[in-house]
N, C-alpha and C. Protein backbone atom coordinates (compact mmCIF):
# COMPACT_ATOMS: atom_id res chain seq x y z
N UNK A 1 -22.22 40.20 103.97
CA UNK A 1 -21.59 38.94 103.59
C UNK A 1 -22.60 37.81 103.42
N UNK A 2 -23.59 37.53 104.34
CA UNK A 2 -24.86 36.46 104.34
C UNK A 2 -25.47 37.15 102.30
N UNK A 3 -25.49 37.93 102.26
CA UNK A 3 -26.53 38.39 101.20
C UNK A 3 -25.24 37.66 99.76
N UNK A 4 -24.10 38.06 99.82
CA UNK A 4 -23.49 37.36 98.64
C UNK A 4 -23.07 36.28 99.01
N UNK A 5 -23.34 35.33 100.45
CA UNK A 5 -23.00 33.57 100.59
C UNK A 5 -24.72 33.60 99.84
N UNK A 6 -25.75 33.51 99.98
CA UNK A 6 -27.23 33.26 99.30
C UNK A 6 -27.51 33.62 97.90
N UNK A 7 -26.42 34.81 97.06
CA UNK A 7 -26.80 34.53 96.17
C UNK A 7 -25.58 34.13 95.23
N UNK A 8 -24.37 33.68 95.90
CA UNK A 8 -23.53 32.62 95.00
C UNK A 8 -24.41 30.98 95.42
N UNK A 9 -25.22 30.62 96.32
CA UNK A 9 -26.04 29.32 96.63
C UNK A 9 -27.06 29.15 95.53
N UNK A 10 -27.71 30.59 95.40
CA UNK A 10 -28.56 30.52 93.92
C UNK A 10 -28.42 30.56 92.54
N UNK A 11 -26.69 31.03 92.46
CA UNK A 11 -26.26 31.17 91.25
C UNK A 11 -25.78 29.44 90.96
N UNK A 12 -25.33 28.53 91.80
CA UNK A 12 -24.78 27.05 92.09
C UNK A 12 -25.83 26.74 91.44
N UNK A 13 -26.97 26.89 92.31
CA UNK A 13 -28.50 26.13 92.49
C UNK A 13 -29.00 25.86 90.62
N UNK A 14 -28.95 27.57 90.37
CA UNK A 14 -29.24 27.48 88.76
C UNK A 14 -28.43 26.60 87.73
N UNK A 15 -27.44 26.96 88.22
CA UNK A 15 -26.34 26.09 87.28
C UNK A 15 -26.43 25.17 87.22
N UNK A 16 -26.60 24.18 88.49
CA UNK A 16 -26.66 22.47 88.41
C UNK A 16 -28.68 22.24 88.17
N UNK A 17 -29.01 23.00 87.70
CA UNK A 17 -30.31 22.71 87.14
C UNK A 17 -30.58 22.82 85.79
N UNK A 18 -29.44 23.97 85.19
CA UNK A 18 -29.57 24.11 83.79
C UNK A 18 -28.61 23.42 83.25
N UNK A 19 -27.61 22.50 83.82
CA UNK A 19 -27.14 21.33 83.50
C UNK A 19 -27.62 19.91 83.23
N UNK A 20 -28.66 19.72 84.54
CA UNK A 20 -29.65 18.93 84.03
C UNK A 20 -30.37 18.76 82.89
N UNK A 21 -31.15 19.80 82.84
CA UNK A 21 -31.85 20.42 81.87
C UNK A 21 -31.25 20.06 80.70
N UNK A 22 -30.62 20.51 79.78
CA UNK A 22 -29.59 20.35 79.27
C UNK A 22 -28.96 19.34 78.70
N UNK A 23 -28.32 18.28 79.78
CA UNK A 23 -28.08 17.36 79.73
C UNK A 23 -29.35 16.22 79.47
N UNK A 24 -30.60 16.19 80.27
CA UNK A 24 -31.70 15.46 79.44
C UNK A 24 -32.25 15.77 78.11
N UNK A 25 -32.02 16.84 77.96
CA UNK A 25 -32.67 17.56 76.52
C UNK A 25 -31.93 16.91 75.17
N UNK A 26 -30.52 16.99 75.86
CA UNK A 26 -29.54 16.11 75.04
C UNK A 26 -29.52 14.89 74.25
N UNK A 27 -29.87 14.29 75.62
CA UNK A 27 -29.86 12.32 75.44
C UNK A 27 -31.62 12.08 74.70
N UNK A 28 -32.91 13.26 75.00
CA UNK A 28 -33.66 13.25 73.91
C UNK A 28 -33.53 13.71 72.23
N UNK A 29 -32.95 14.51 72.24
CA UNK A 29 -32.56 15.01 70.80
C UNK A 29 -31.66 14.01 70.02
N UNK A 30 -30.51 12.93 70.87
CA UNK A 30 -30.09 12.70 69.98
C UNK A 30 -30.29 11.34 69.25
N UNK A 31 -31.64 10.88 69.52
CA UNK A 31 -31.93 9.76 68.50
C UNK A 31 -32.63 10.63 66.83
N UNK A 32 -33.53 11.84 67.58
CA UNK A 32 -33.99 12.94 65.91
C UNK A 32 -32.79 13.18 65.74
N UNK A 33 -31.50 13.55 66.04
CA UNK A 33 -30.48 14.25 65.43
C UNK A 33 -29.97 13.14 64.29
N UNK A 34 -29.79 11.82 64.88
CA UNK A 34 -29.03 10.58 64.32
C UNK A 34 -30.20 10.22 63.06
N UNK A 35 -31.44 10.28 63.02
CA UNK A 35 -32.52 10.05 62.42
C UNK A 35 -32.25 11.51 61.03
N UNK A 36 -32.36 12.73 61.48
CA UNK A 36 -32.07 13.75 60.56
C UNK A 36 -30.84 13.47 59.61
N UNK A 37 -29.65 13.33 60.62
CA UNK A 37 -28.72 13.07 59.45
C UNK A 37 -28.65 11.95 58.59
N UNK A 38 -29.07 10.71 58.60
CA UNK A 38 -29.44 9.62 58.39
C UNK A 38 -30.26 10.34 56.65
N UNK A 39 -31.43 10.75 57.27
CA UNK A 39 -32.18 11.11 56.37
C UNK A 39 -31.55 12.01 55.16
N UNK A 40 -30.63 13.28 55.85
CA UNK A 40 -29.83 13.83 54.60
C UNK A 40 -29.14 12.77 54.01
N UNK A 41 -28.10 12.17 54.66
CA UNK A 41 -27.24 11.56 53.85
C UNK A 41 -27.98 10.69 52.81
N UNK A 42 -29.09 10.02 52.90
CA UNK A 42 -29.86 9.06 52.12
C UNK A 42 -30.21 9.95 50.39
N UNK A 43 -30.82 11.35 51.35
CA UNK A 43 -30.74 12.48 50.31
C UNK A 43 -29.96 13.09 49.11
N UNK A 44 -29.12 12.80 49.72
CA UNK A 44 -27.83 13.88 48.78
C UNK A 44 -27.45 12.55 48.40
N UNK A 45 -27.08 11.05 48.83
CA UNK A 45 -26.81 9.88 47.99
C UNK A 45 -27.64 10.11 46.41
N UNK A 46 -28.69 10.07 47.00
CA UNK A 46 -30.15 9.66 45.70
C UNK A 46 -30.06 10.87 44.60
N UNK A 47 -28.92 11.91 44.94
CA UNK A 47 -29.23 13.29 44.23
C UNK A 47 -27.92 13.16 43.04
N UNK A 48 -26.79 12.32 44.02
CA UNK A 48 -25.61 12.18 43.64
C UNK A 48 -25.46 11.15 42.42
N UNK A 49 -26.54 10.02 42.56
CA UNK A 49 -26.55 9.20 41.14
C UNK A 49 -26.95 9.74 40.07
């Protein structure tokens, strides 16, 4: 019983780290994401006249 309470603690452990993870990776990507689409739309405008 100790051996599956330690590794549902490590399976928690991972999870709220690859949430982090994740979640910062996020809030960096999404000024390039807003910048990329930005850039298509400017694209396909200039293609469309």
């Amino acid at each position: 019983m100790p051996e599956t309470l330690e590794n549902l603690l490590w399976c928690a452990a991972l999870a709220t780290w690859l949430m982090l993870f994740f979640g910062i990776i996020t809030q960096r990507l999404k000024p390039l994401s807003k910048f990329l689409s930005h850039l298509l739309e400017v694209t396909f405008r200039l293609r469309a006249k």
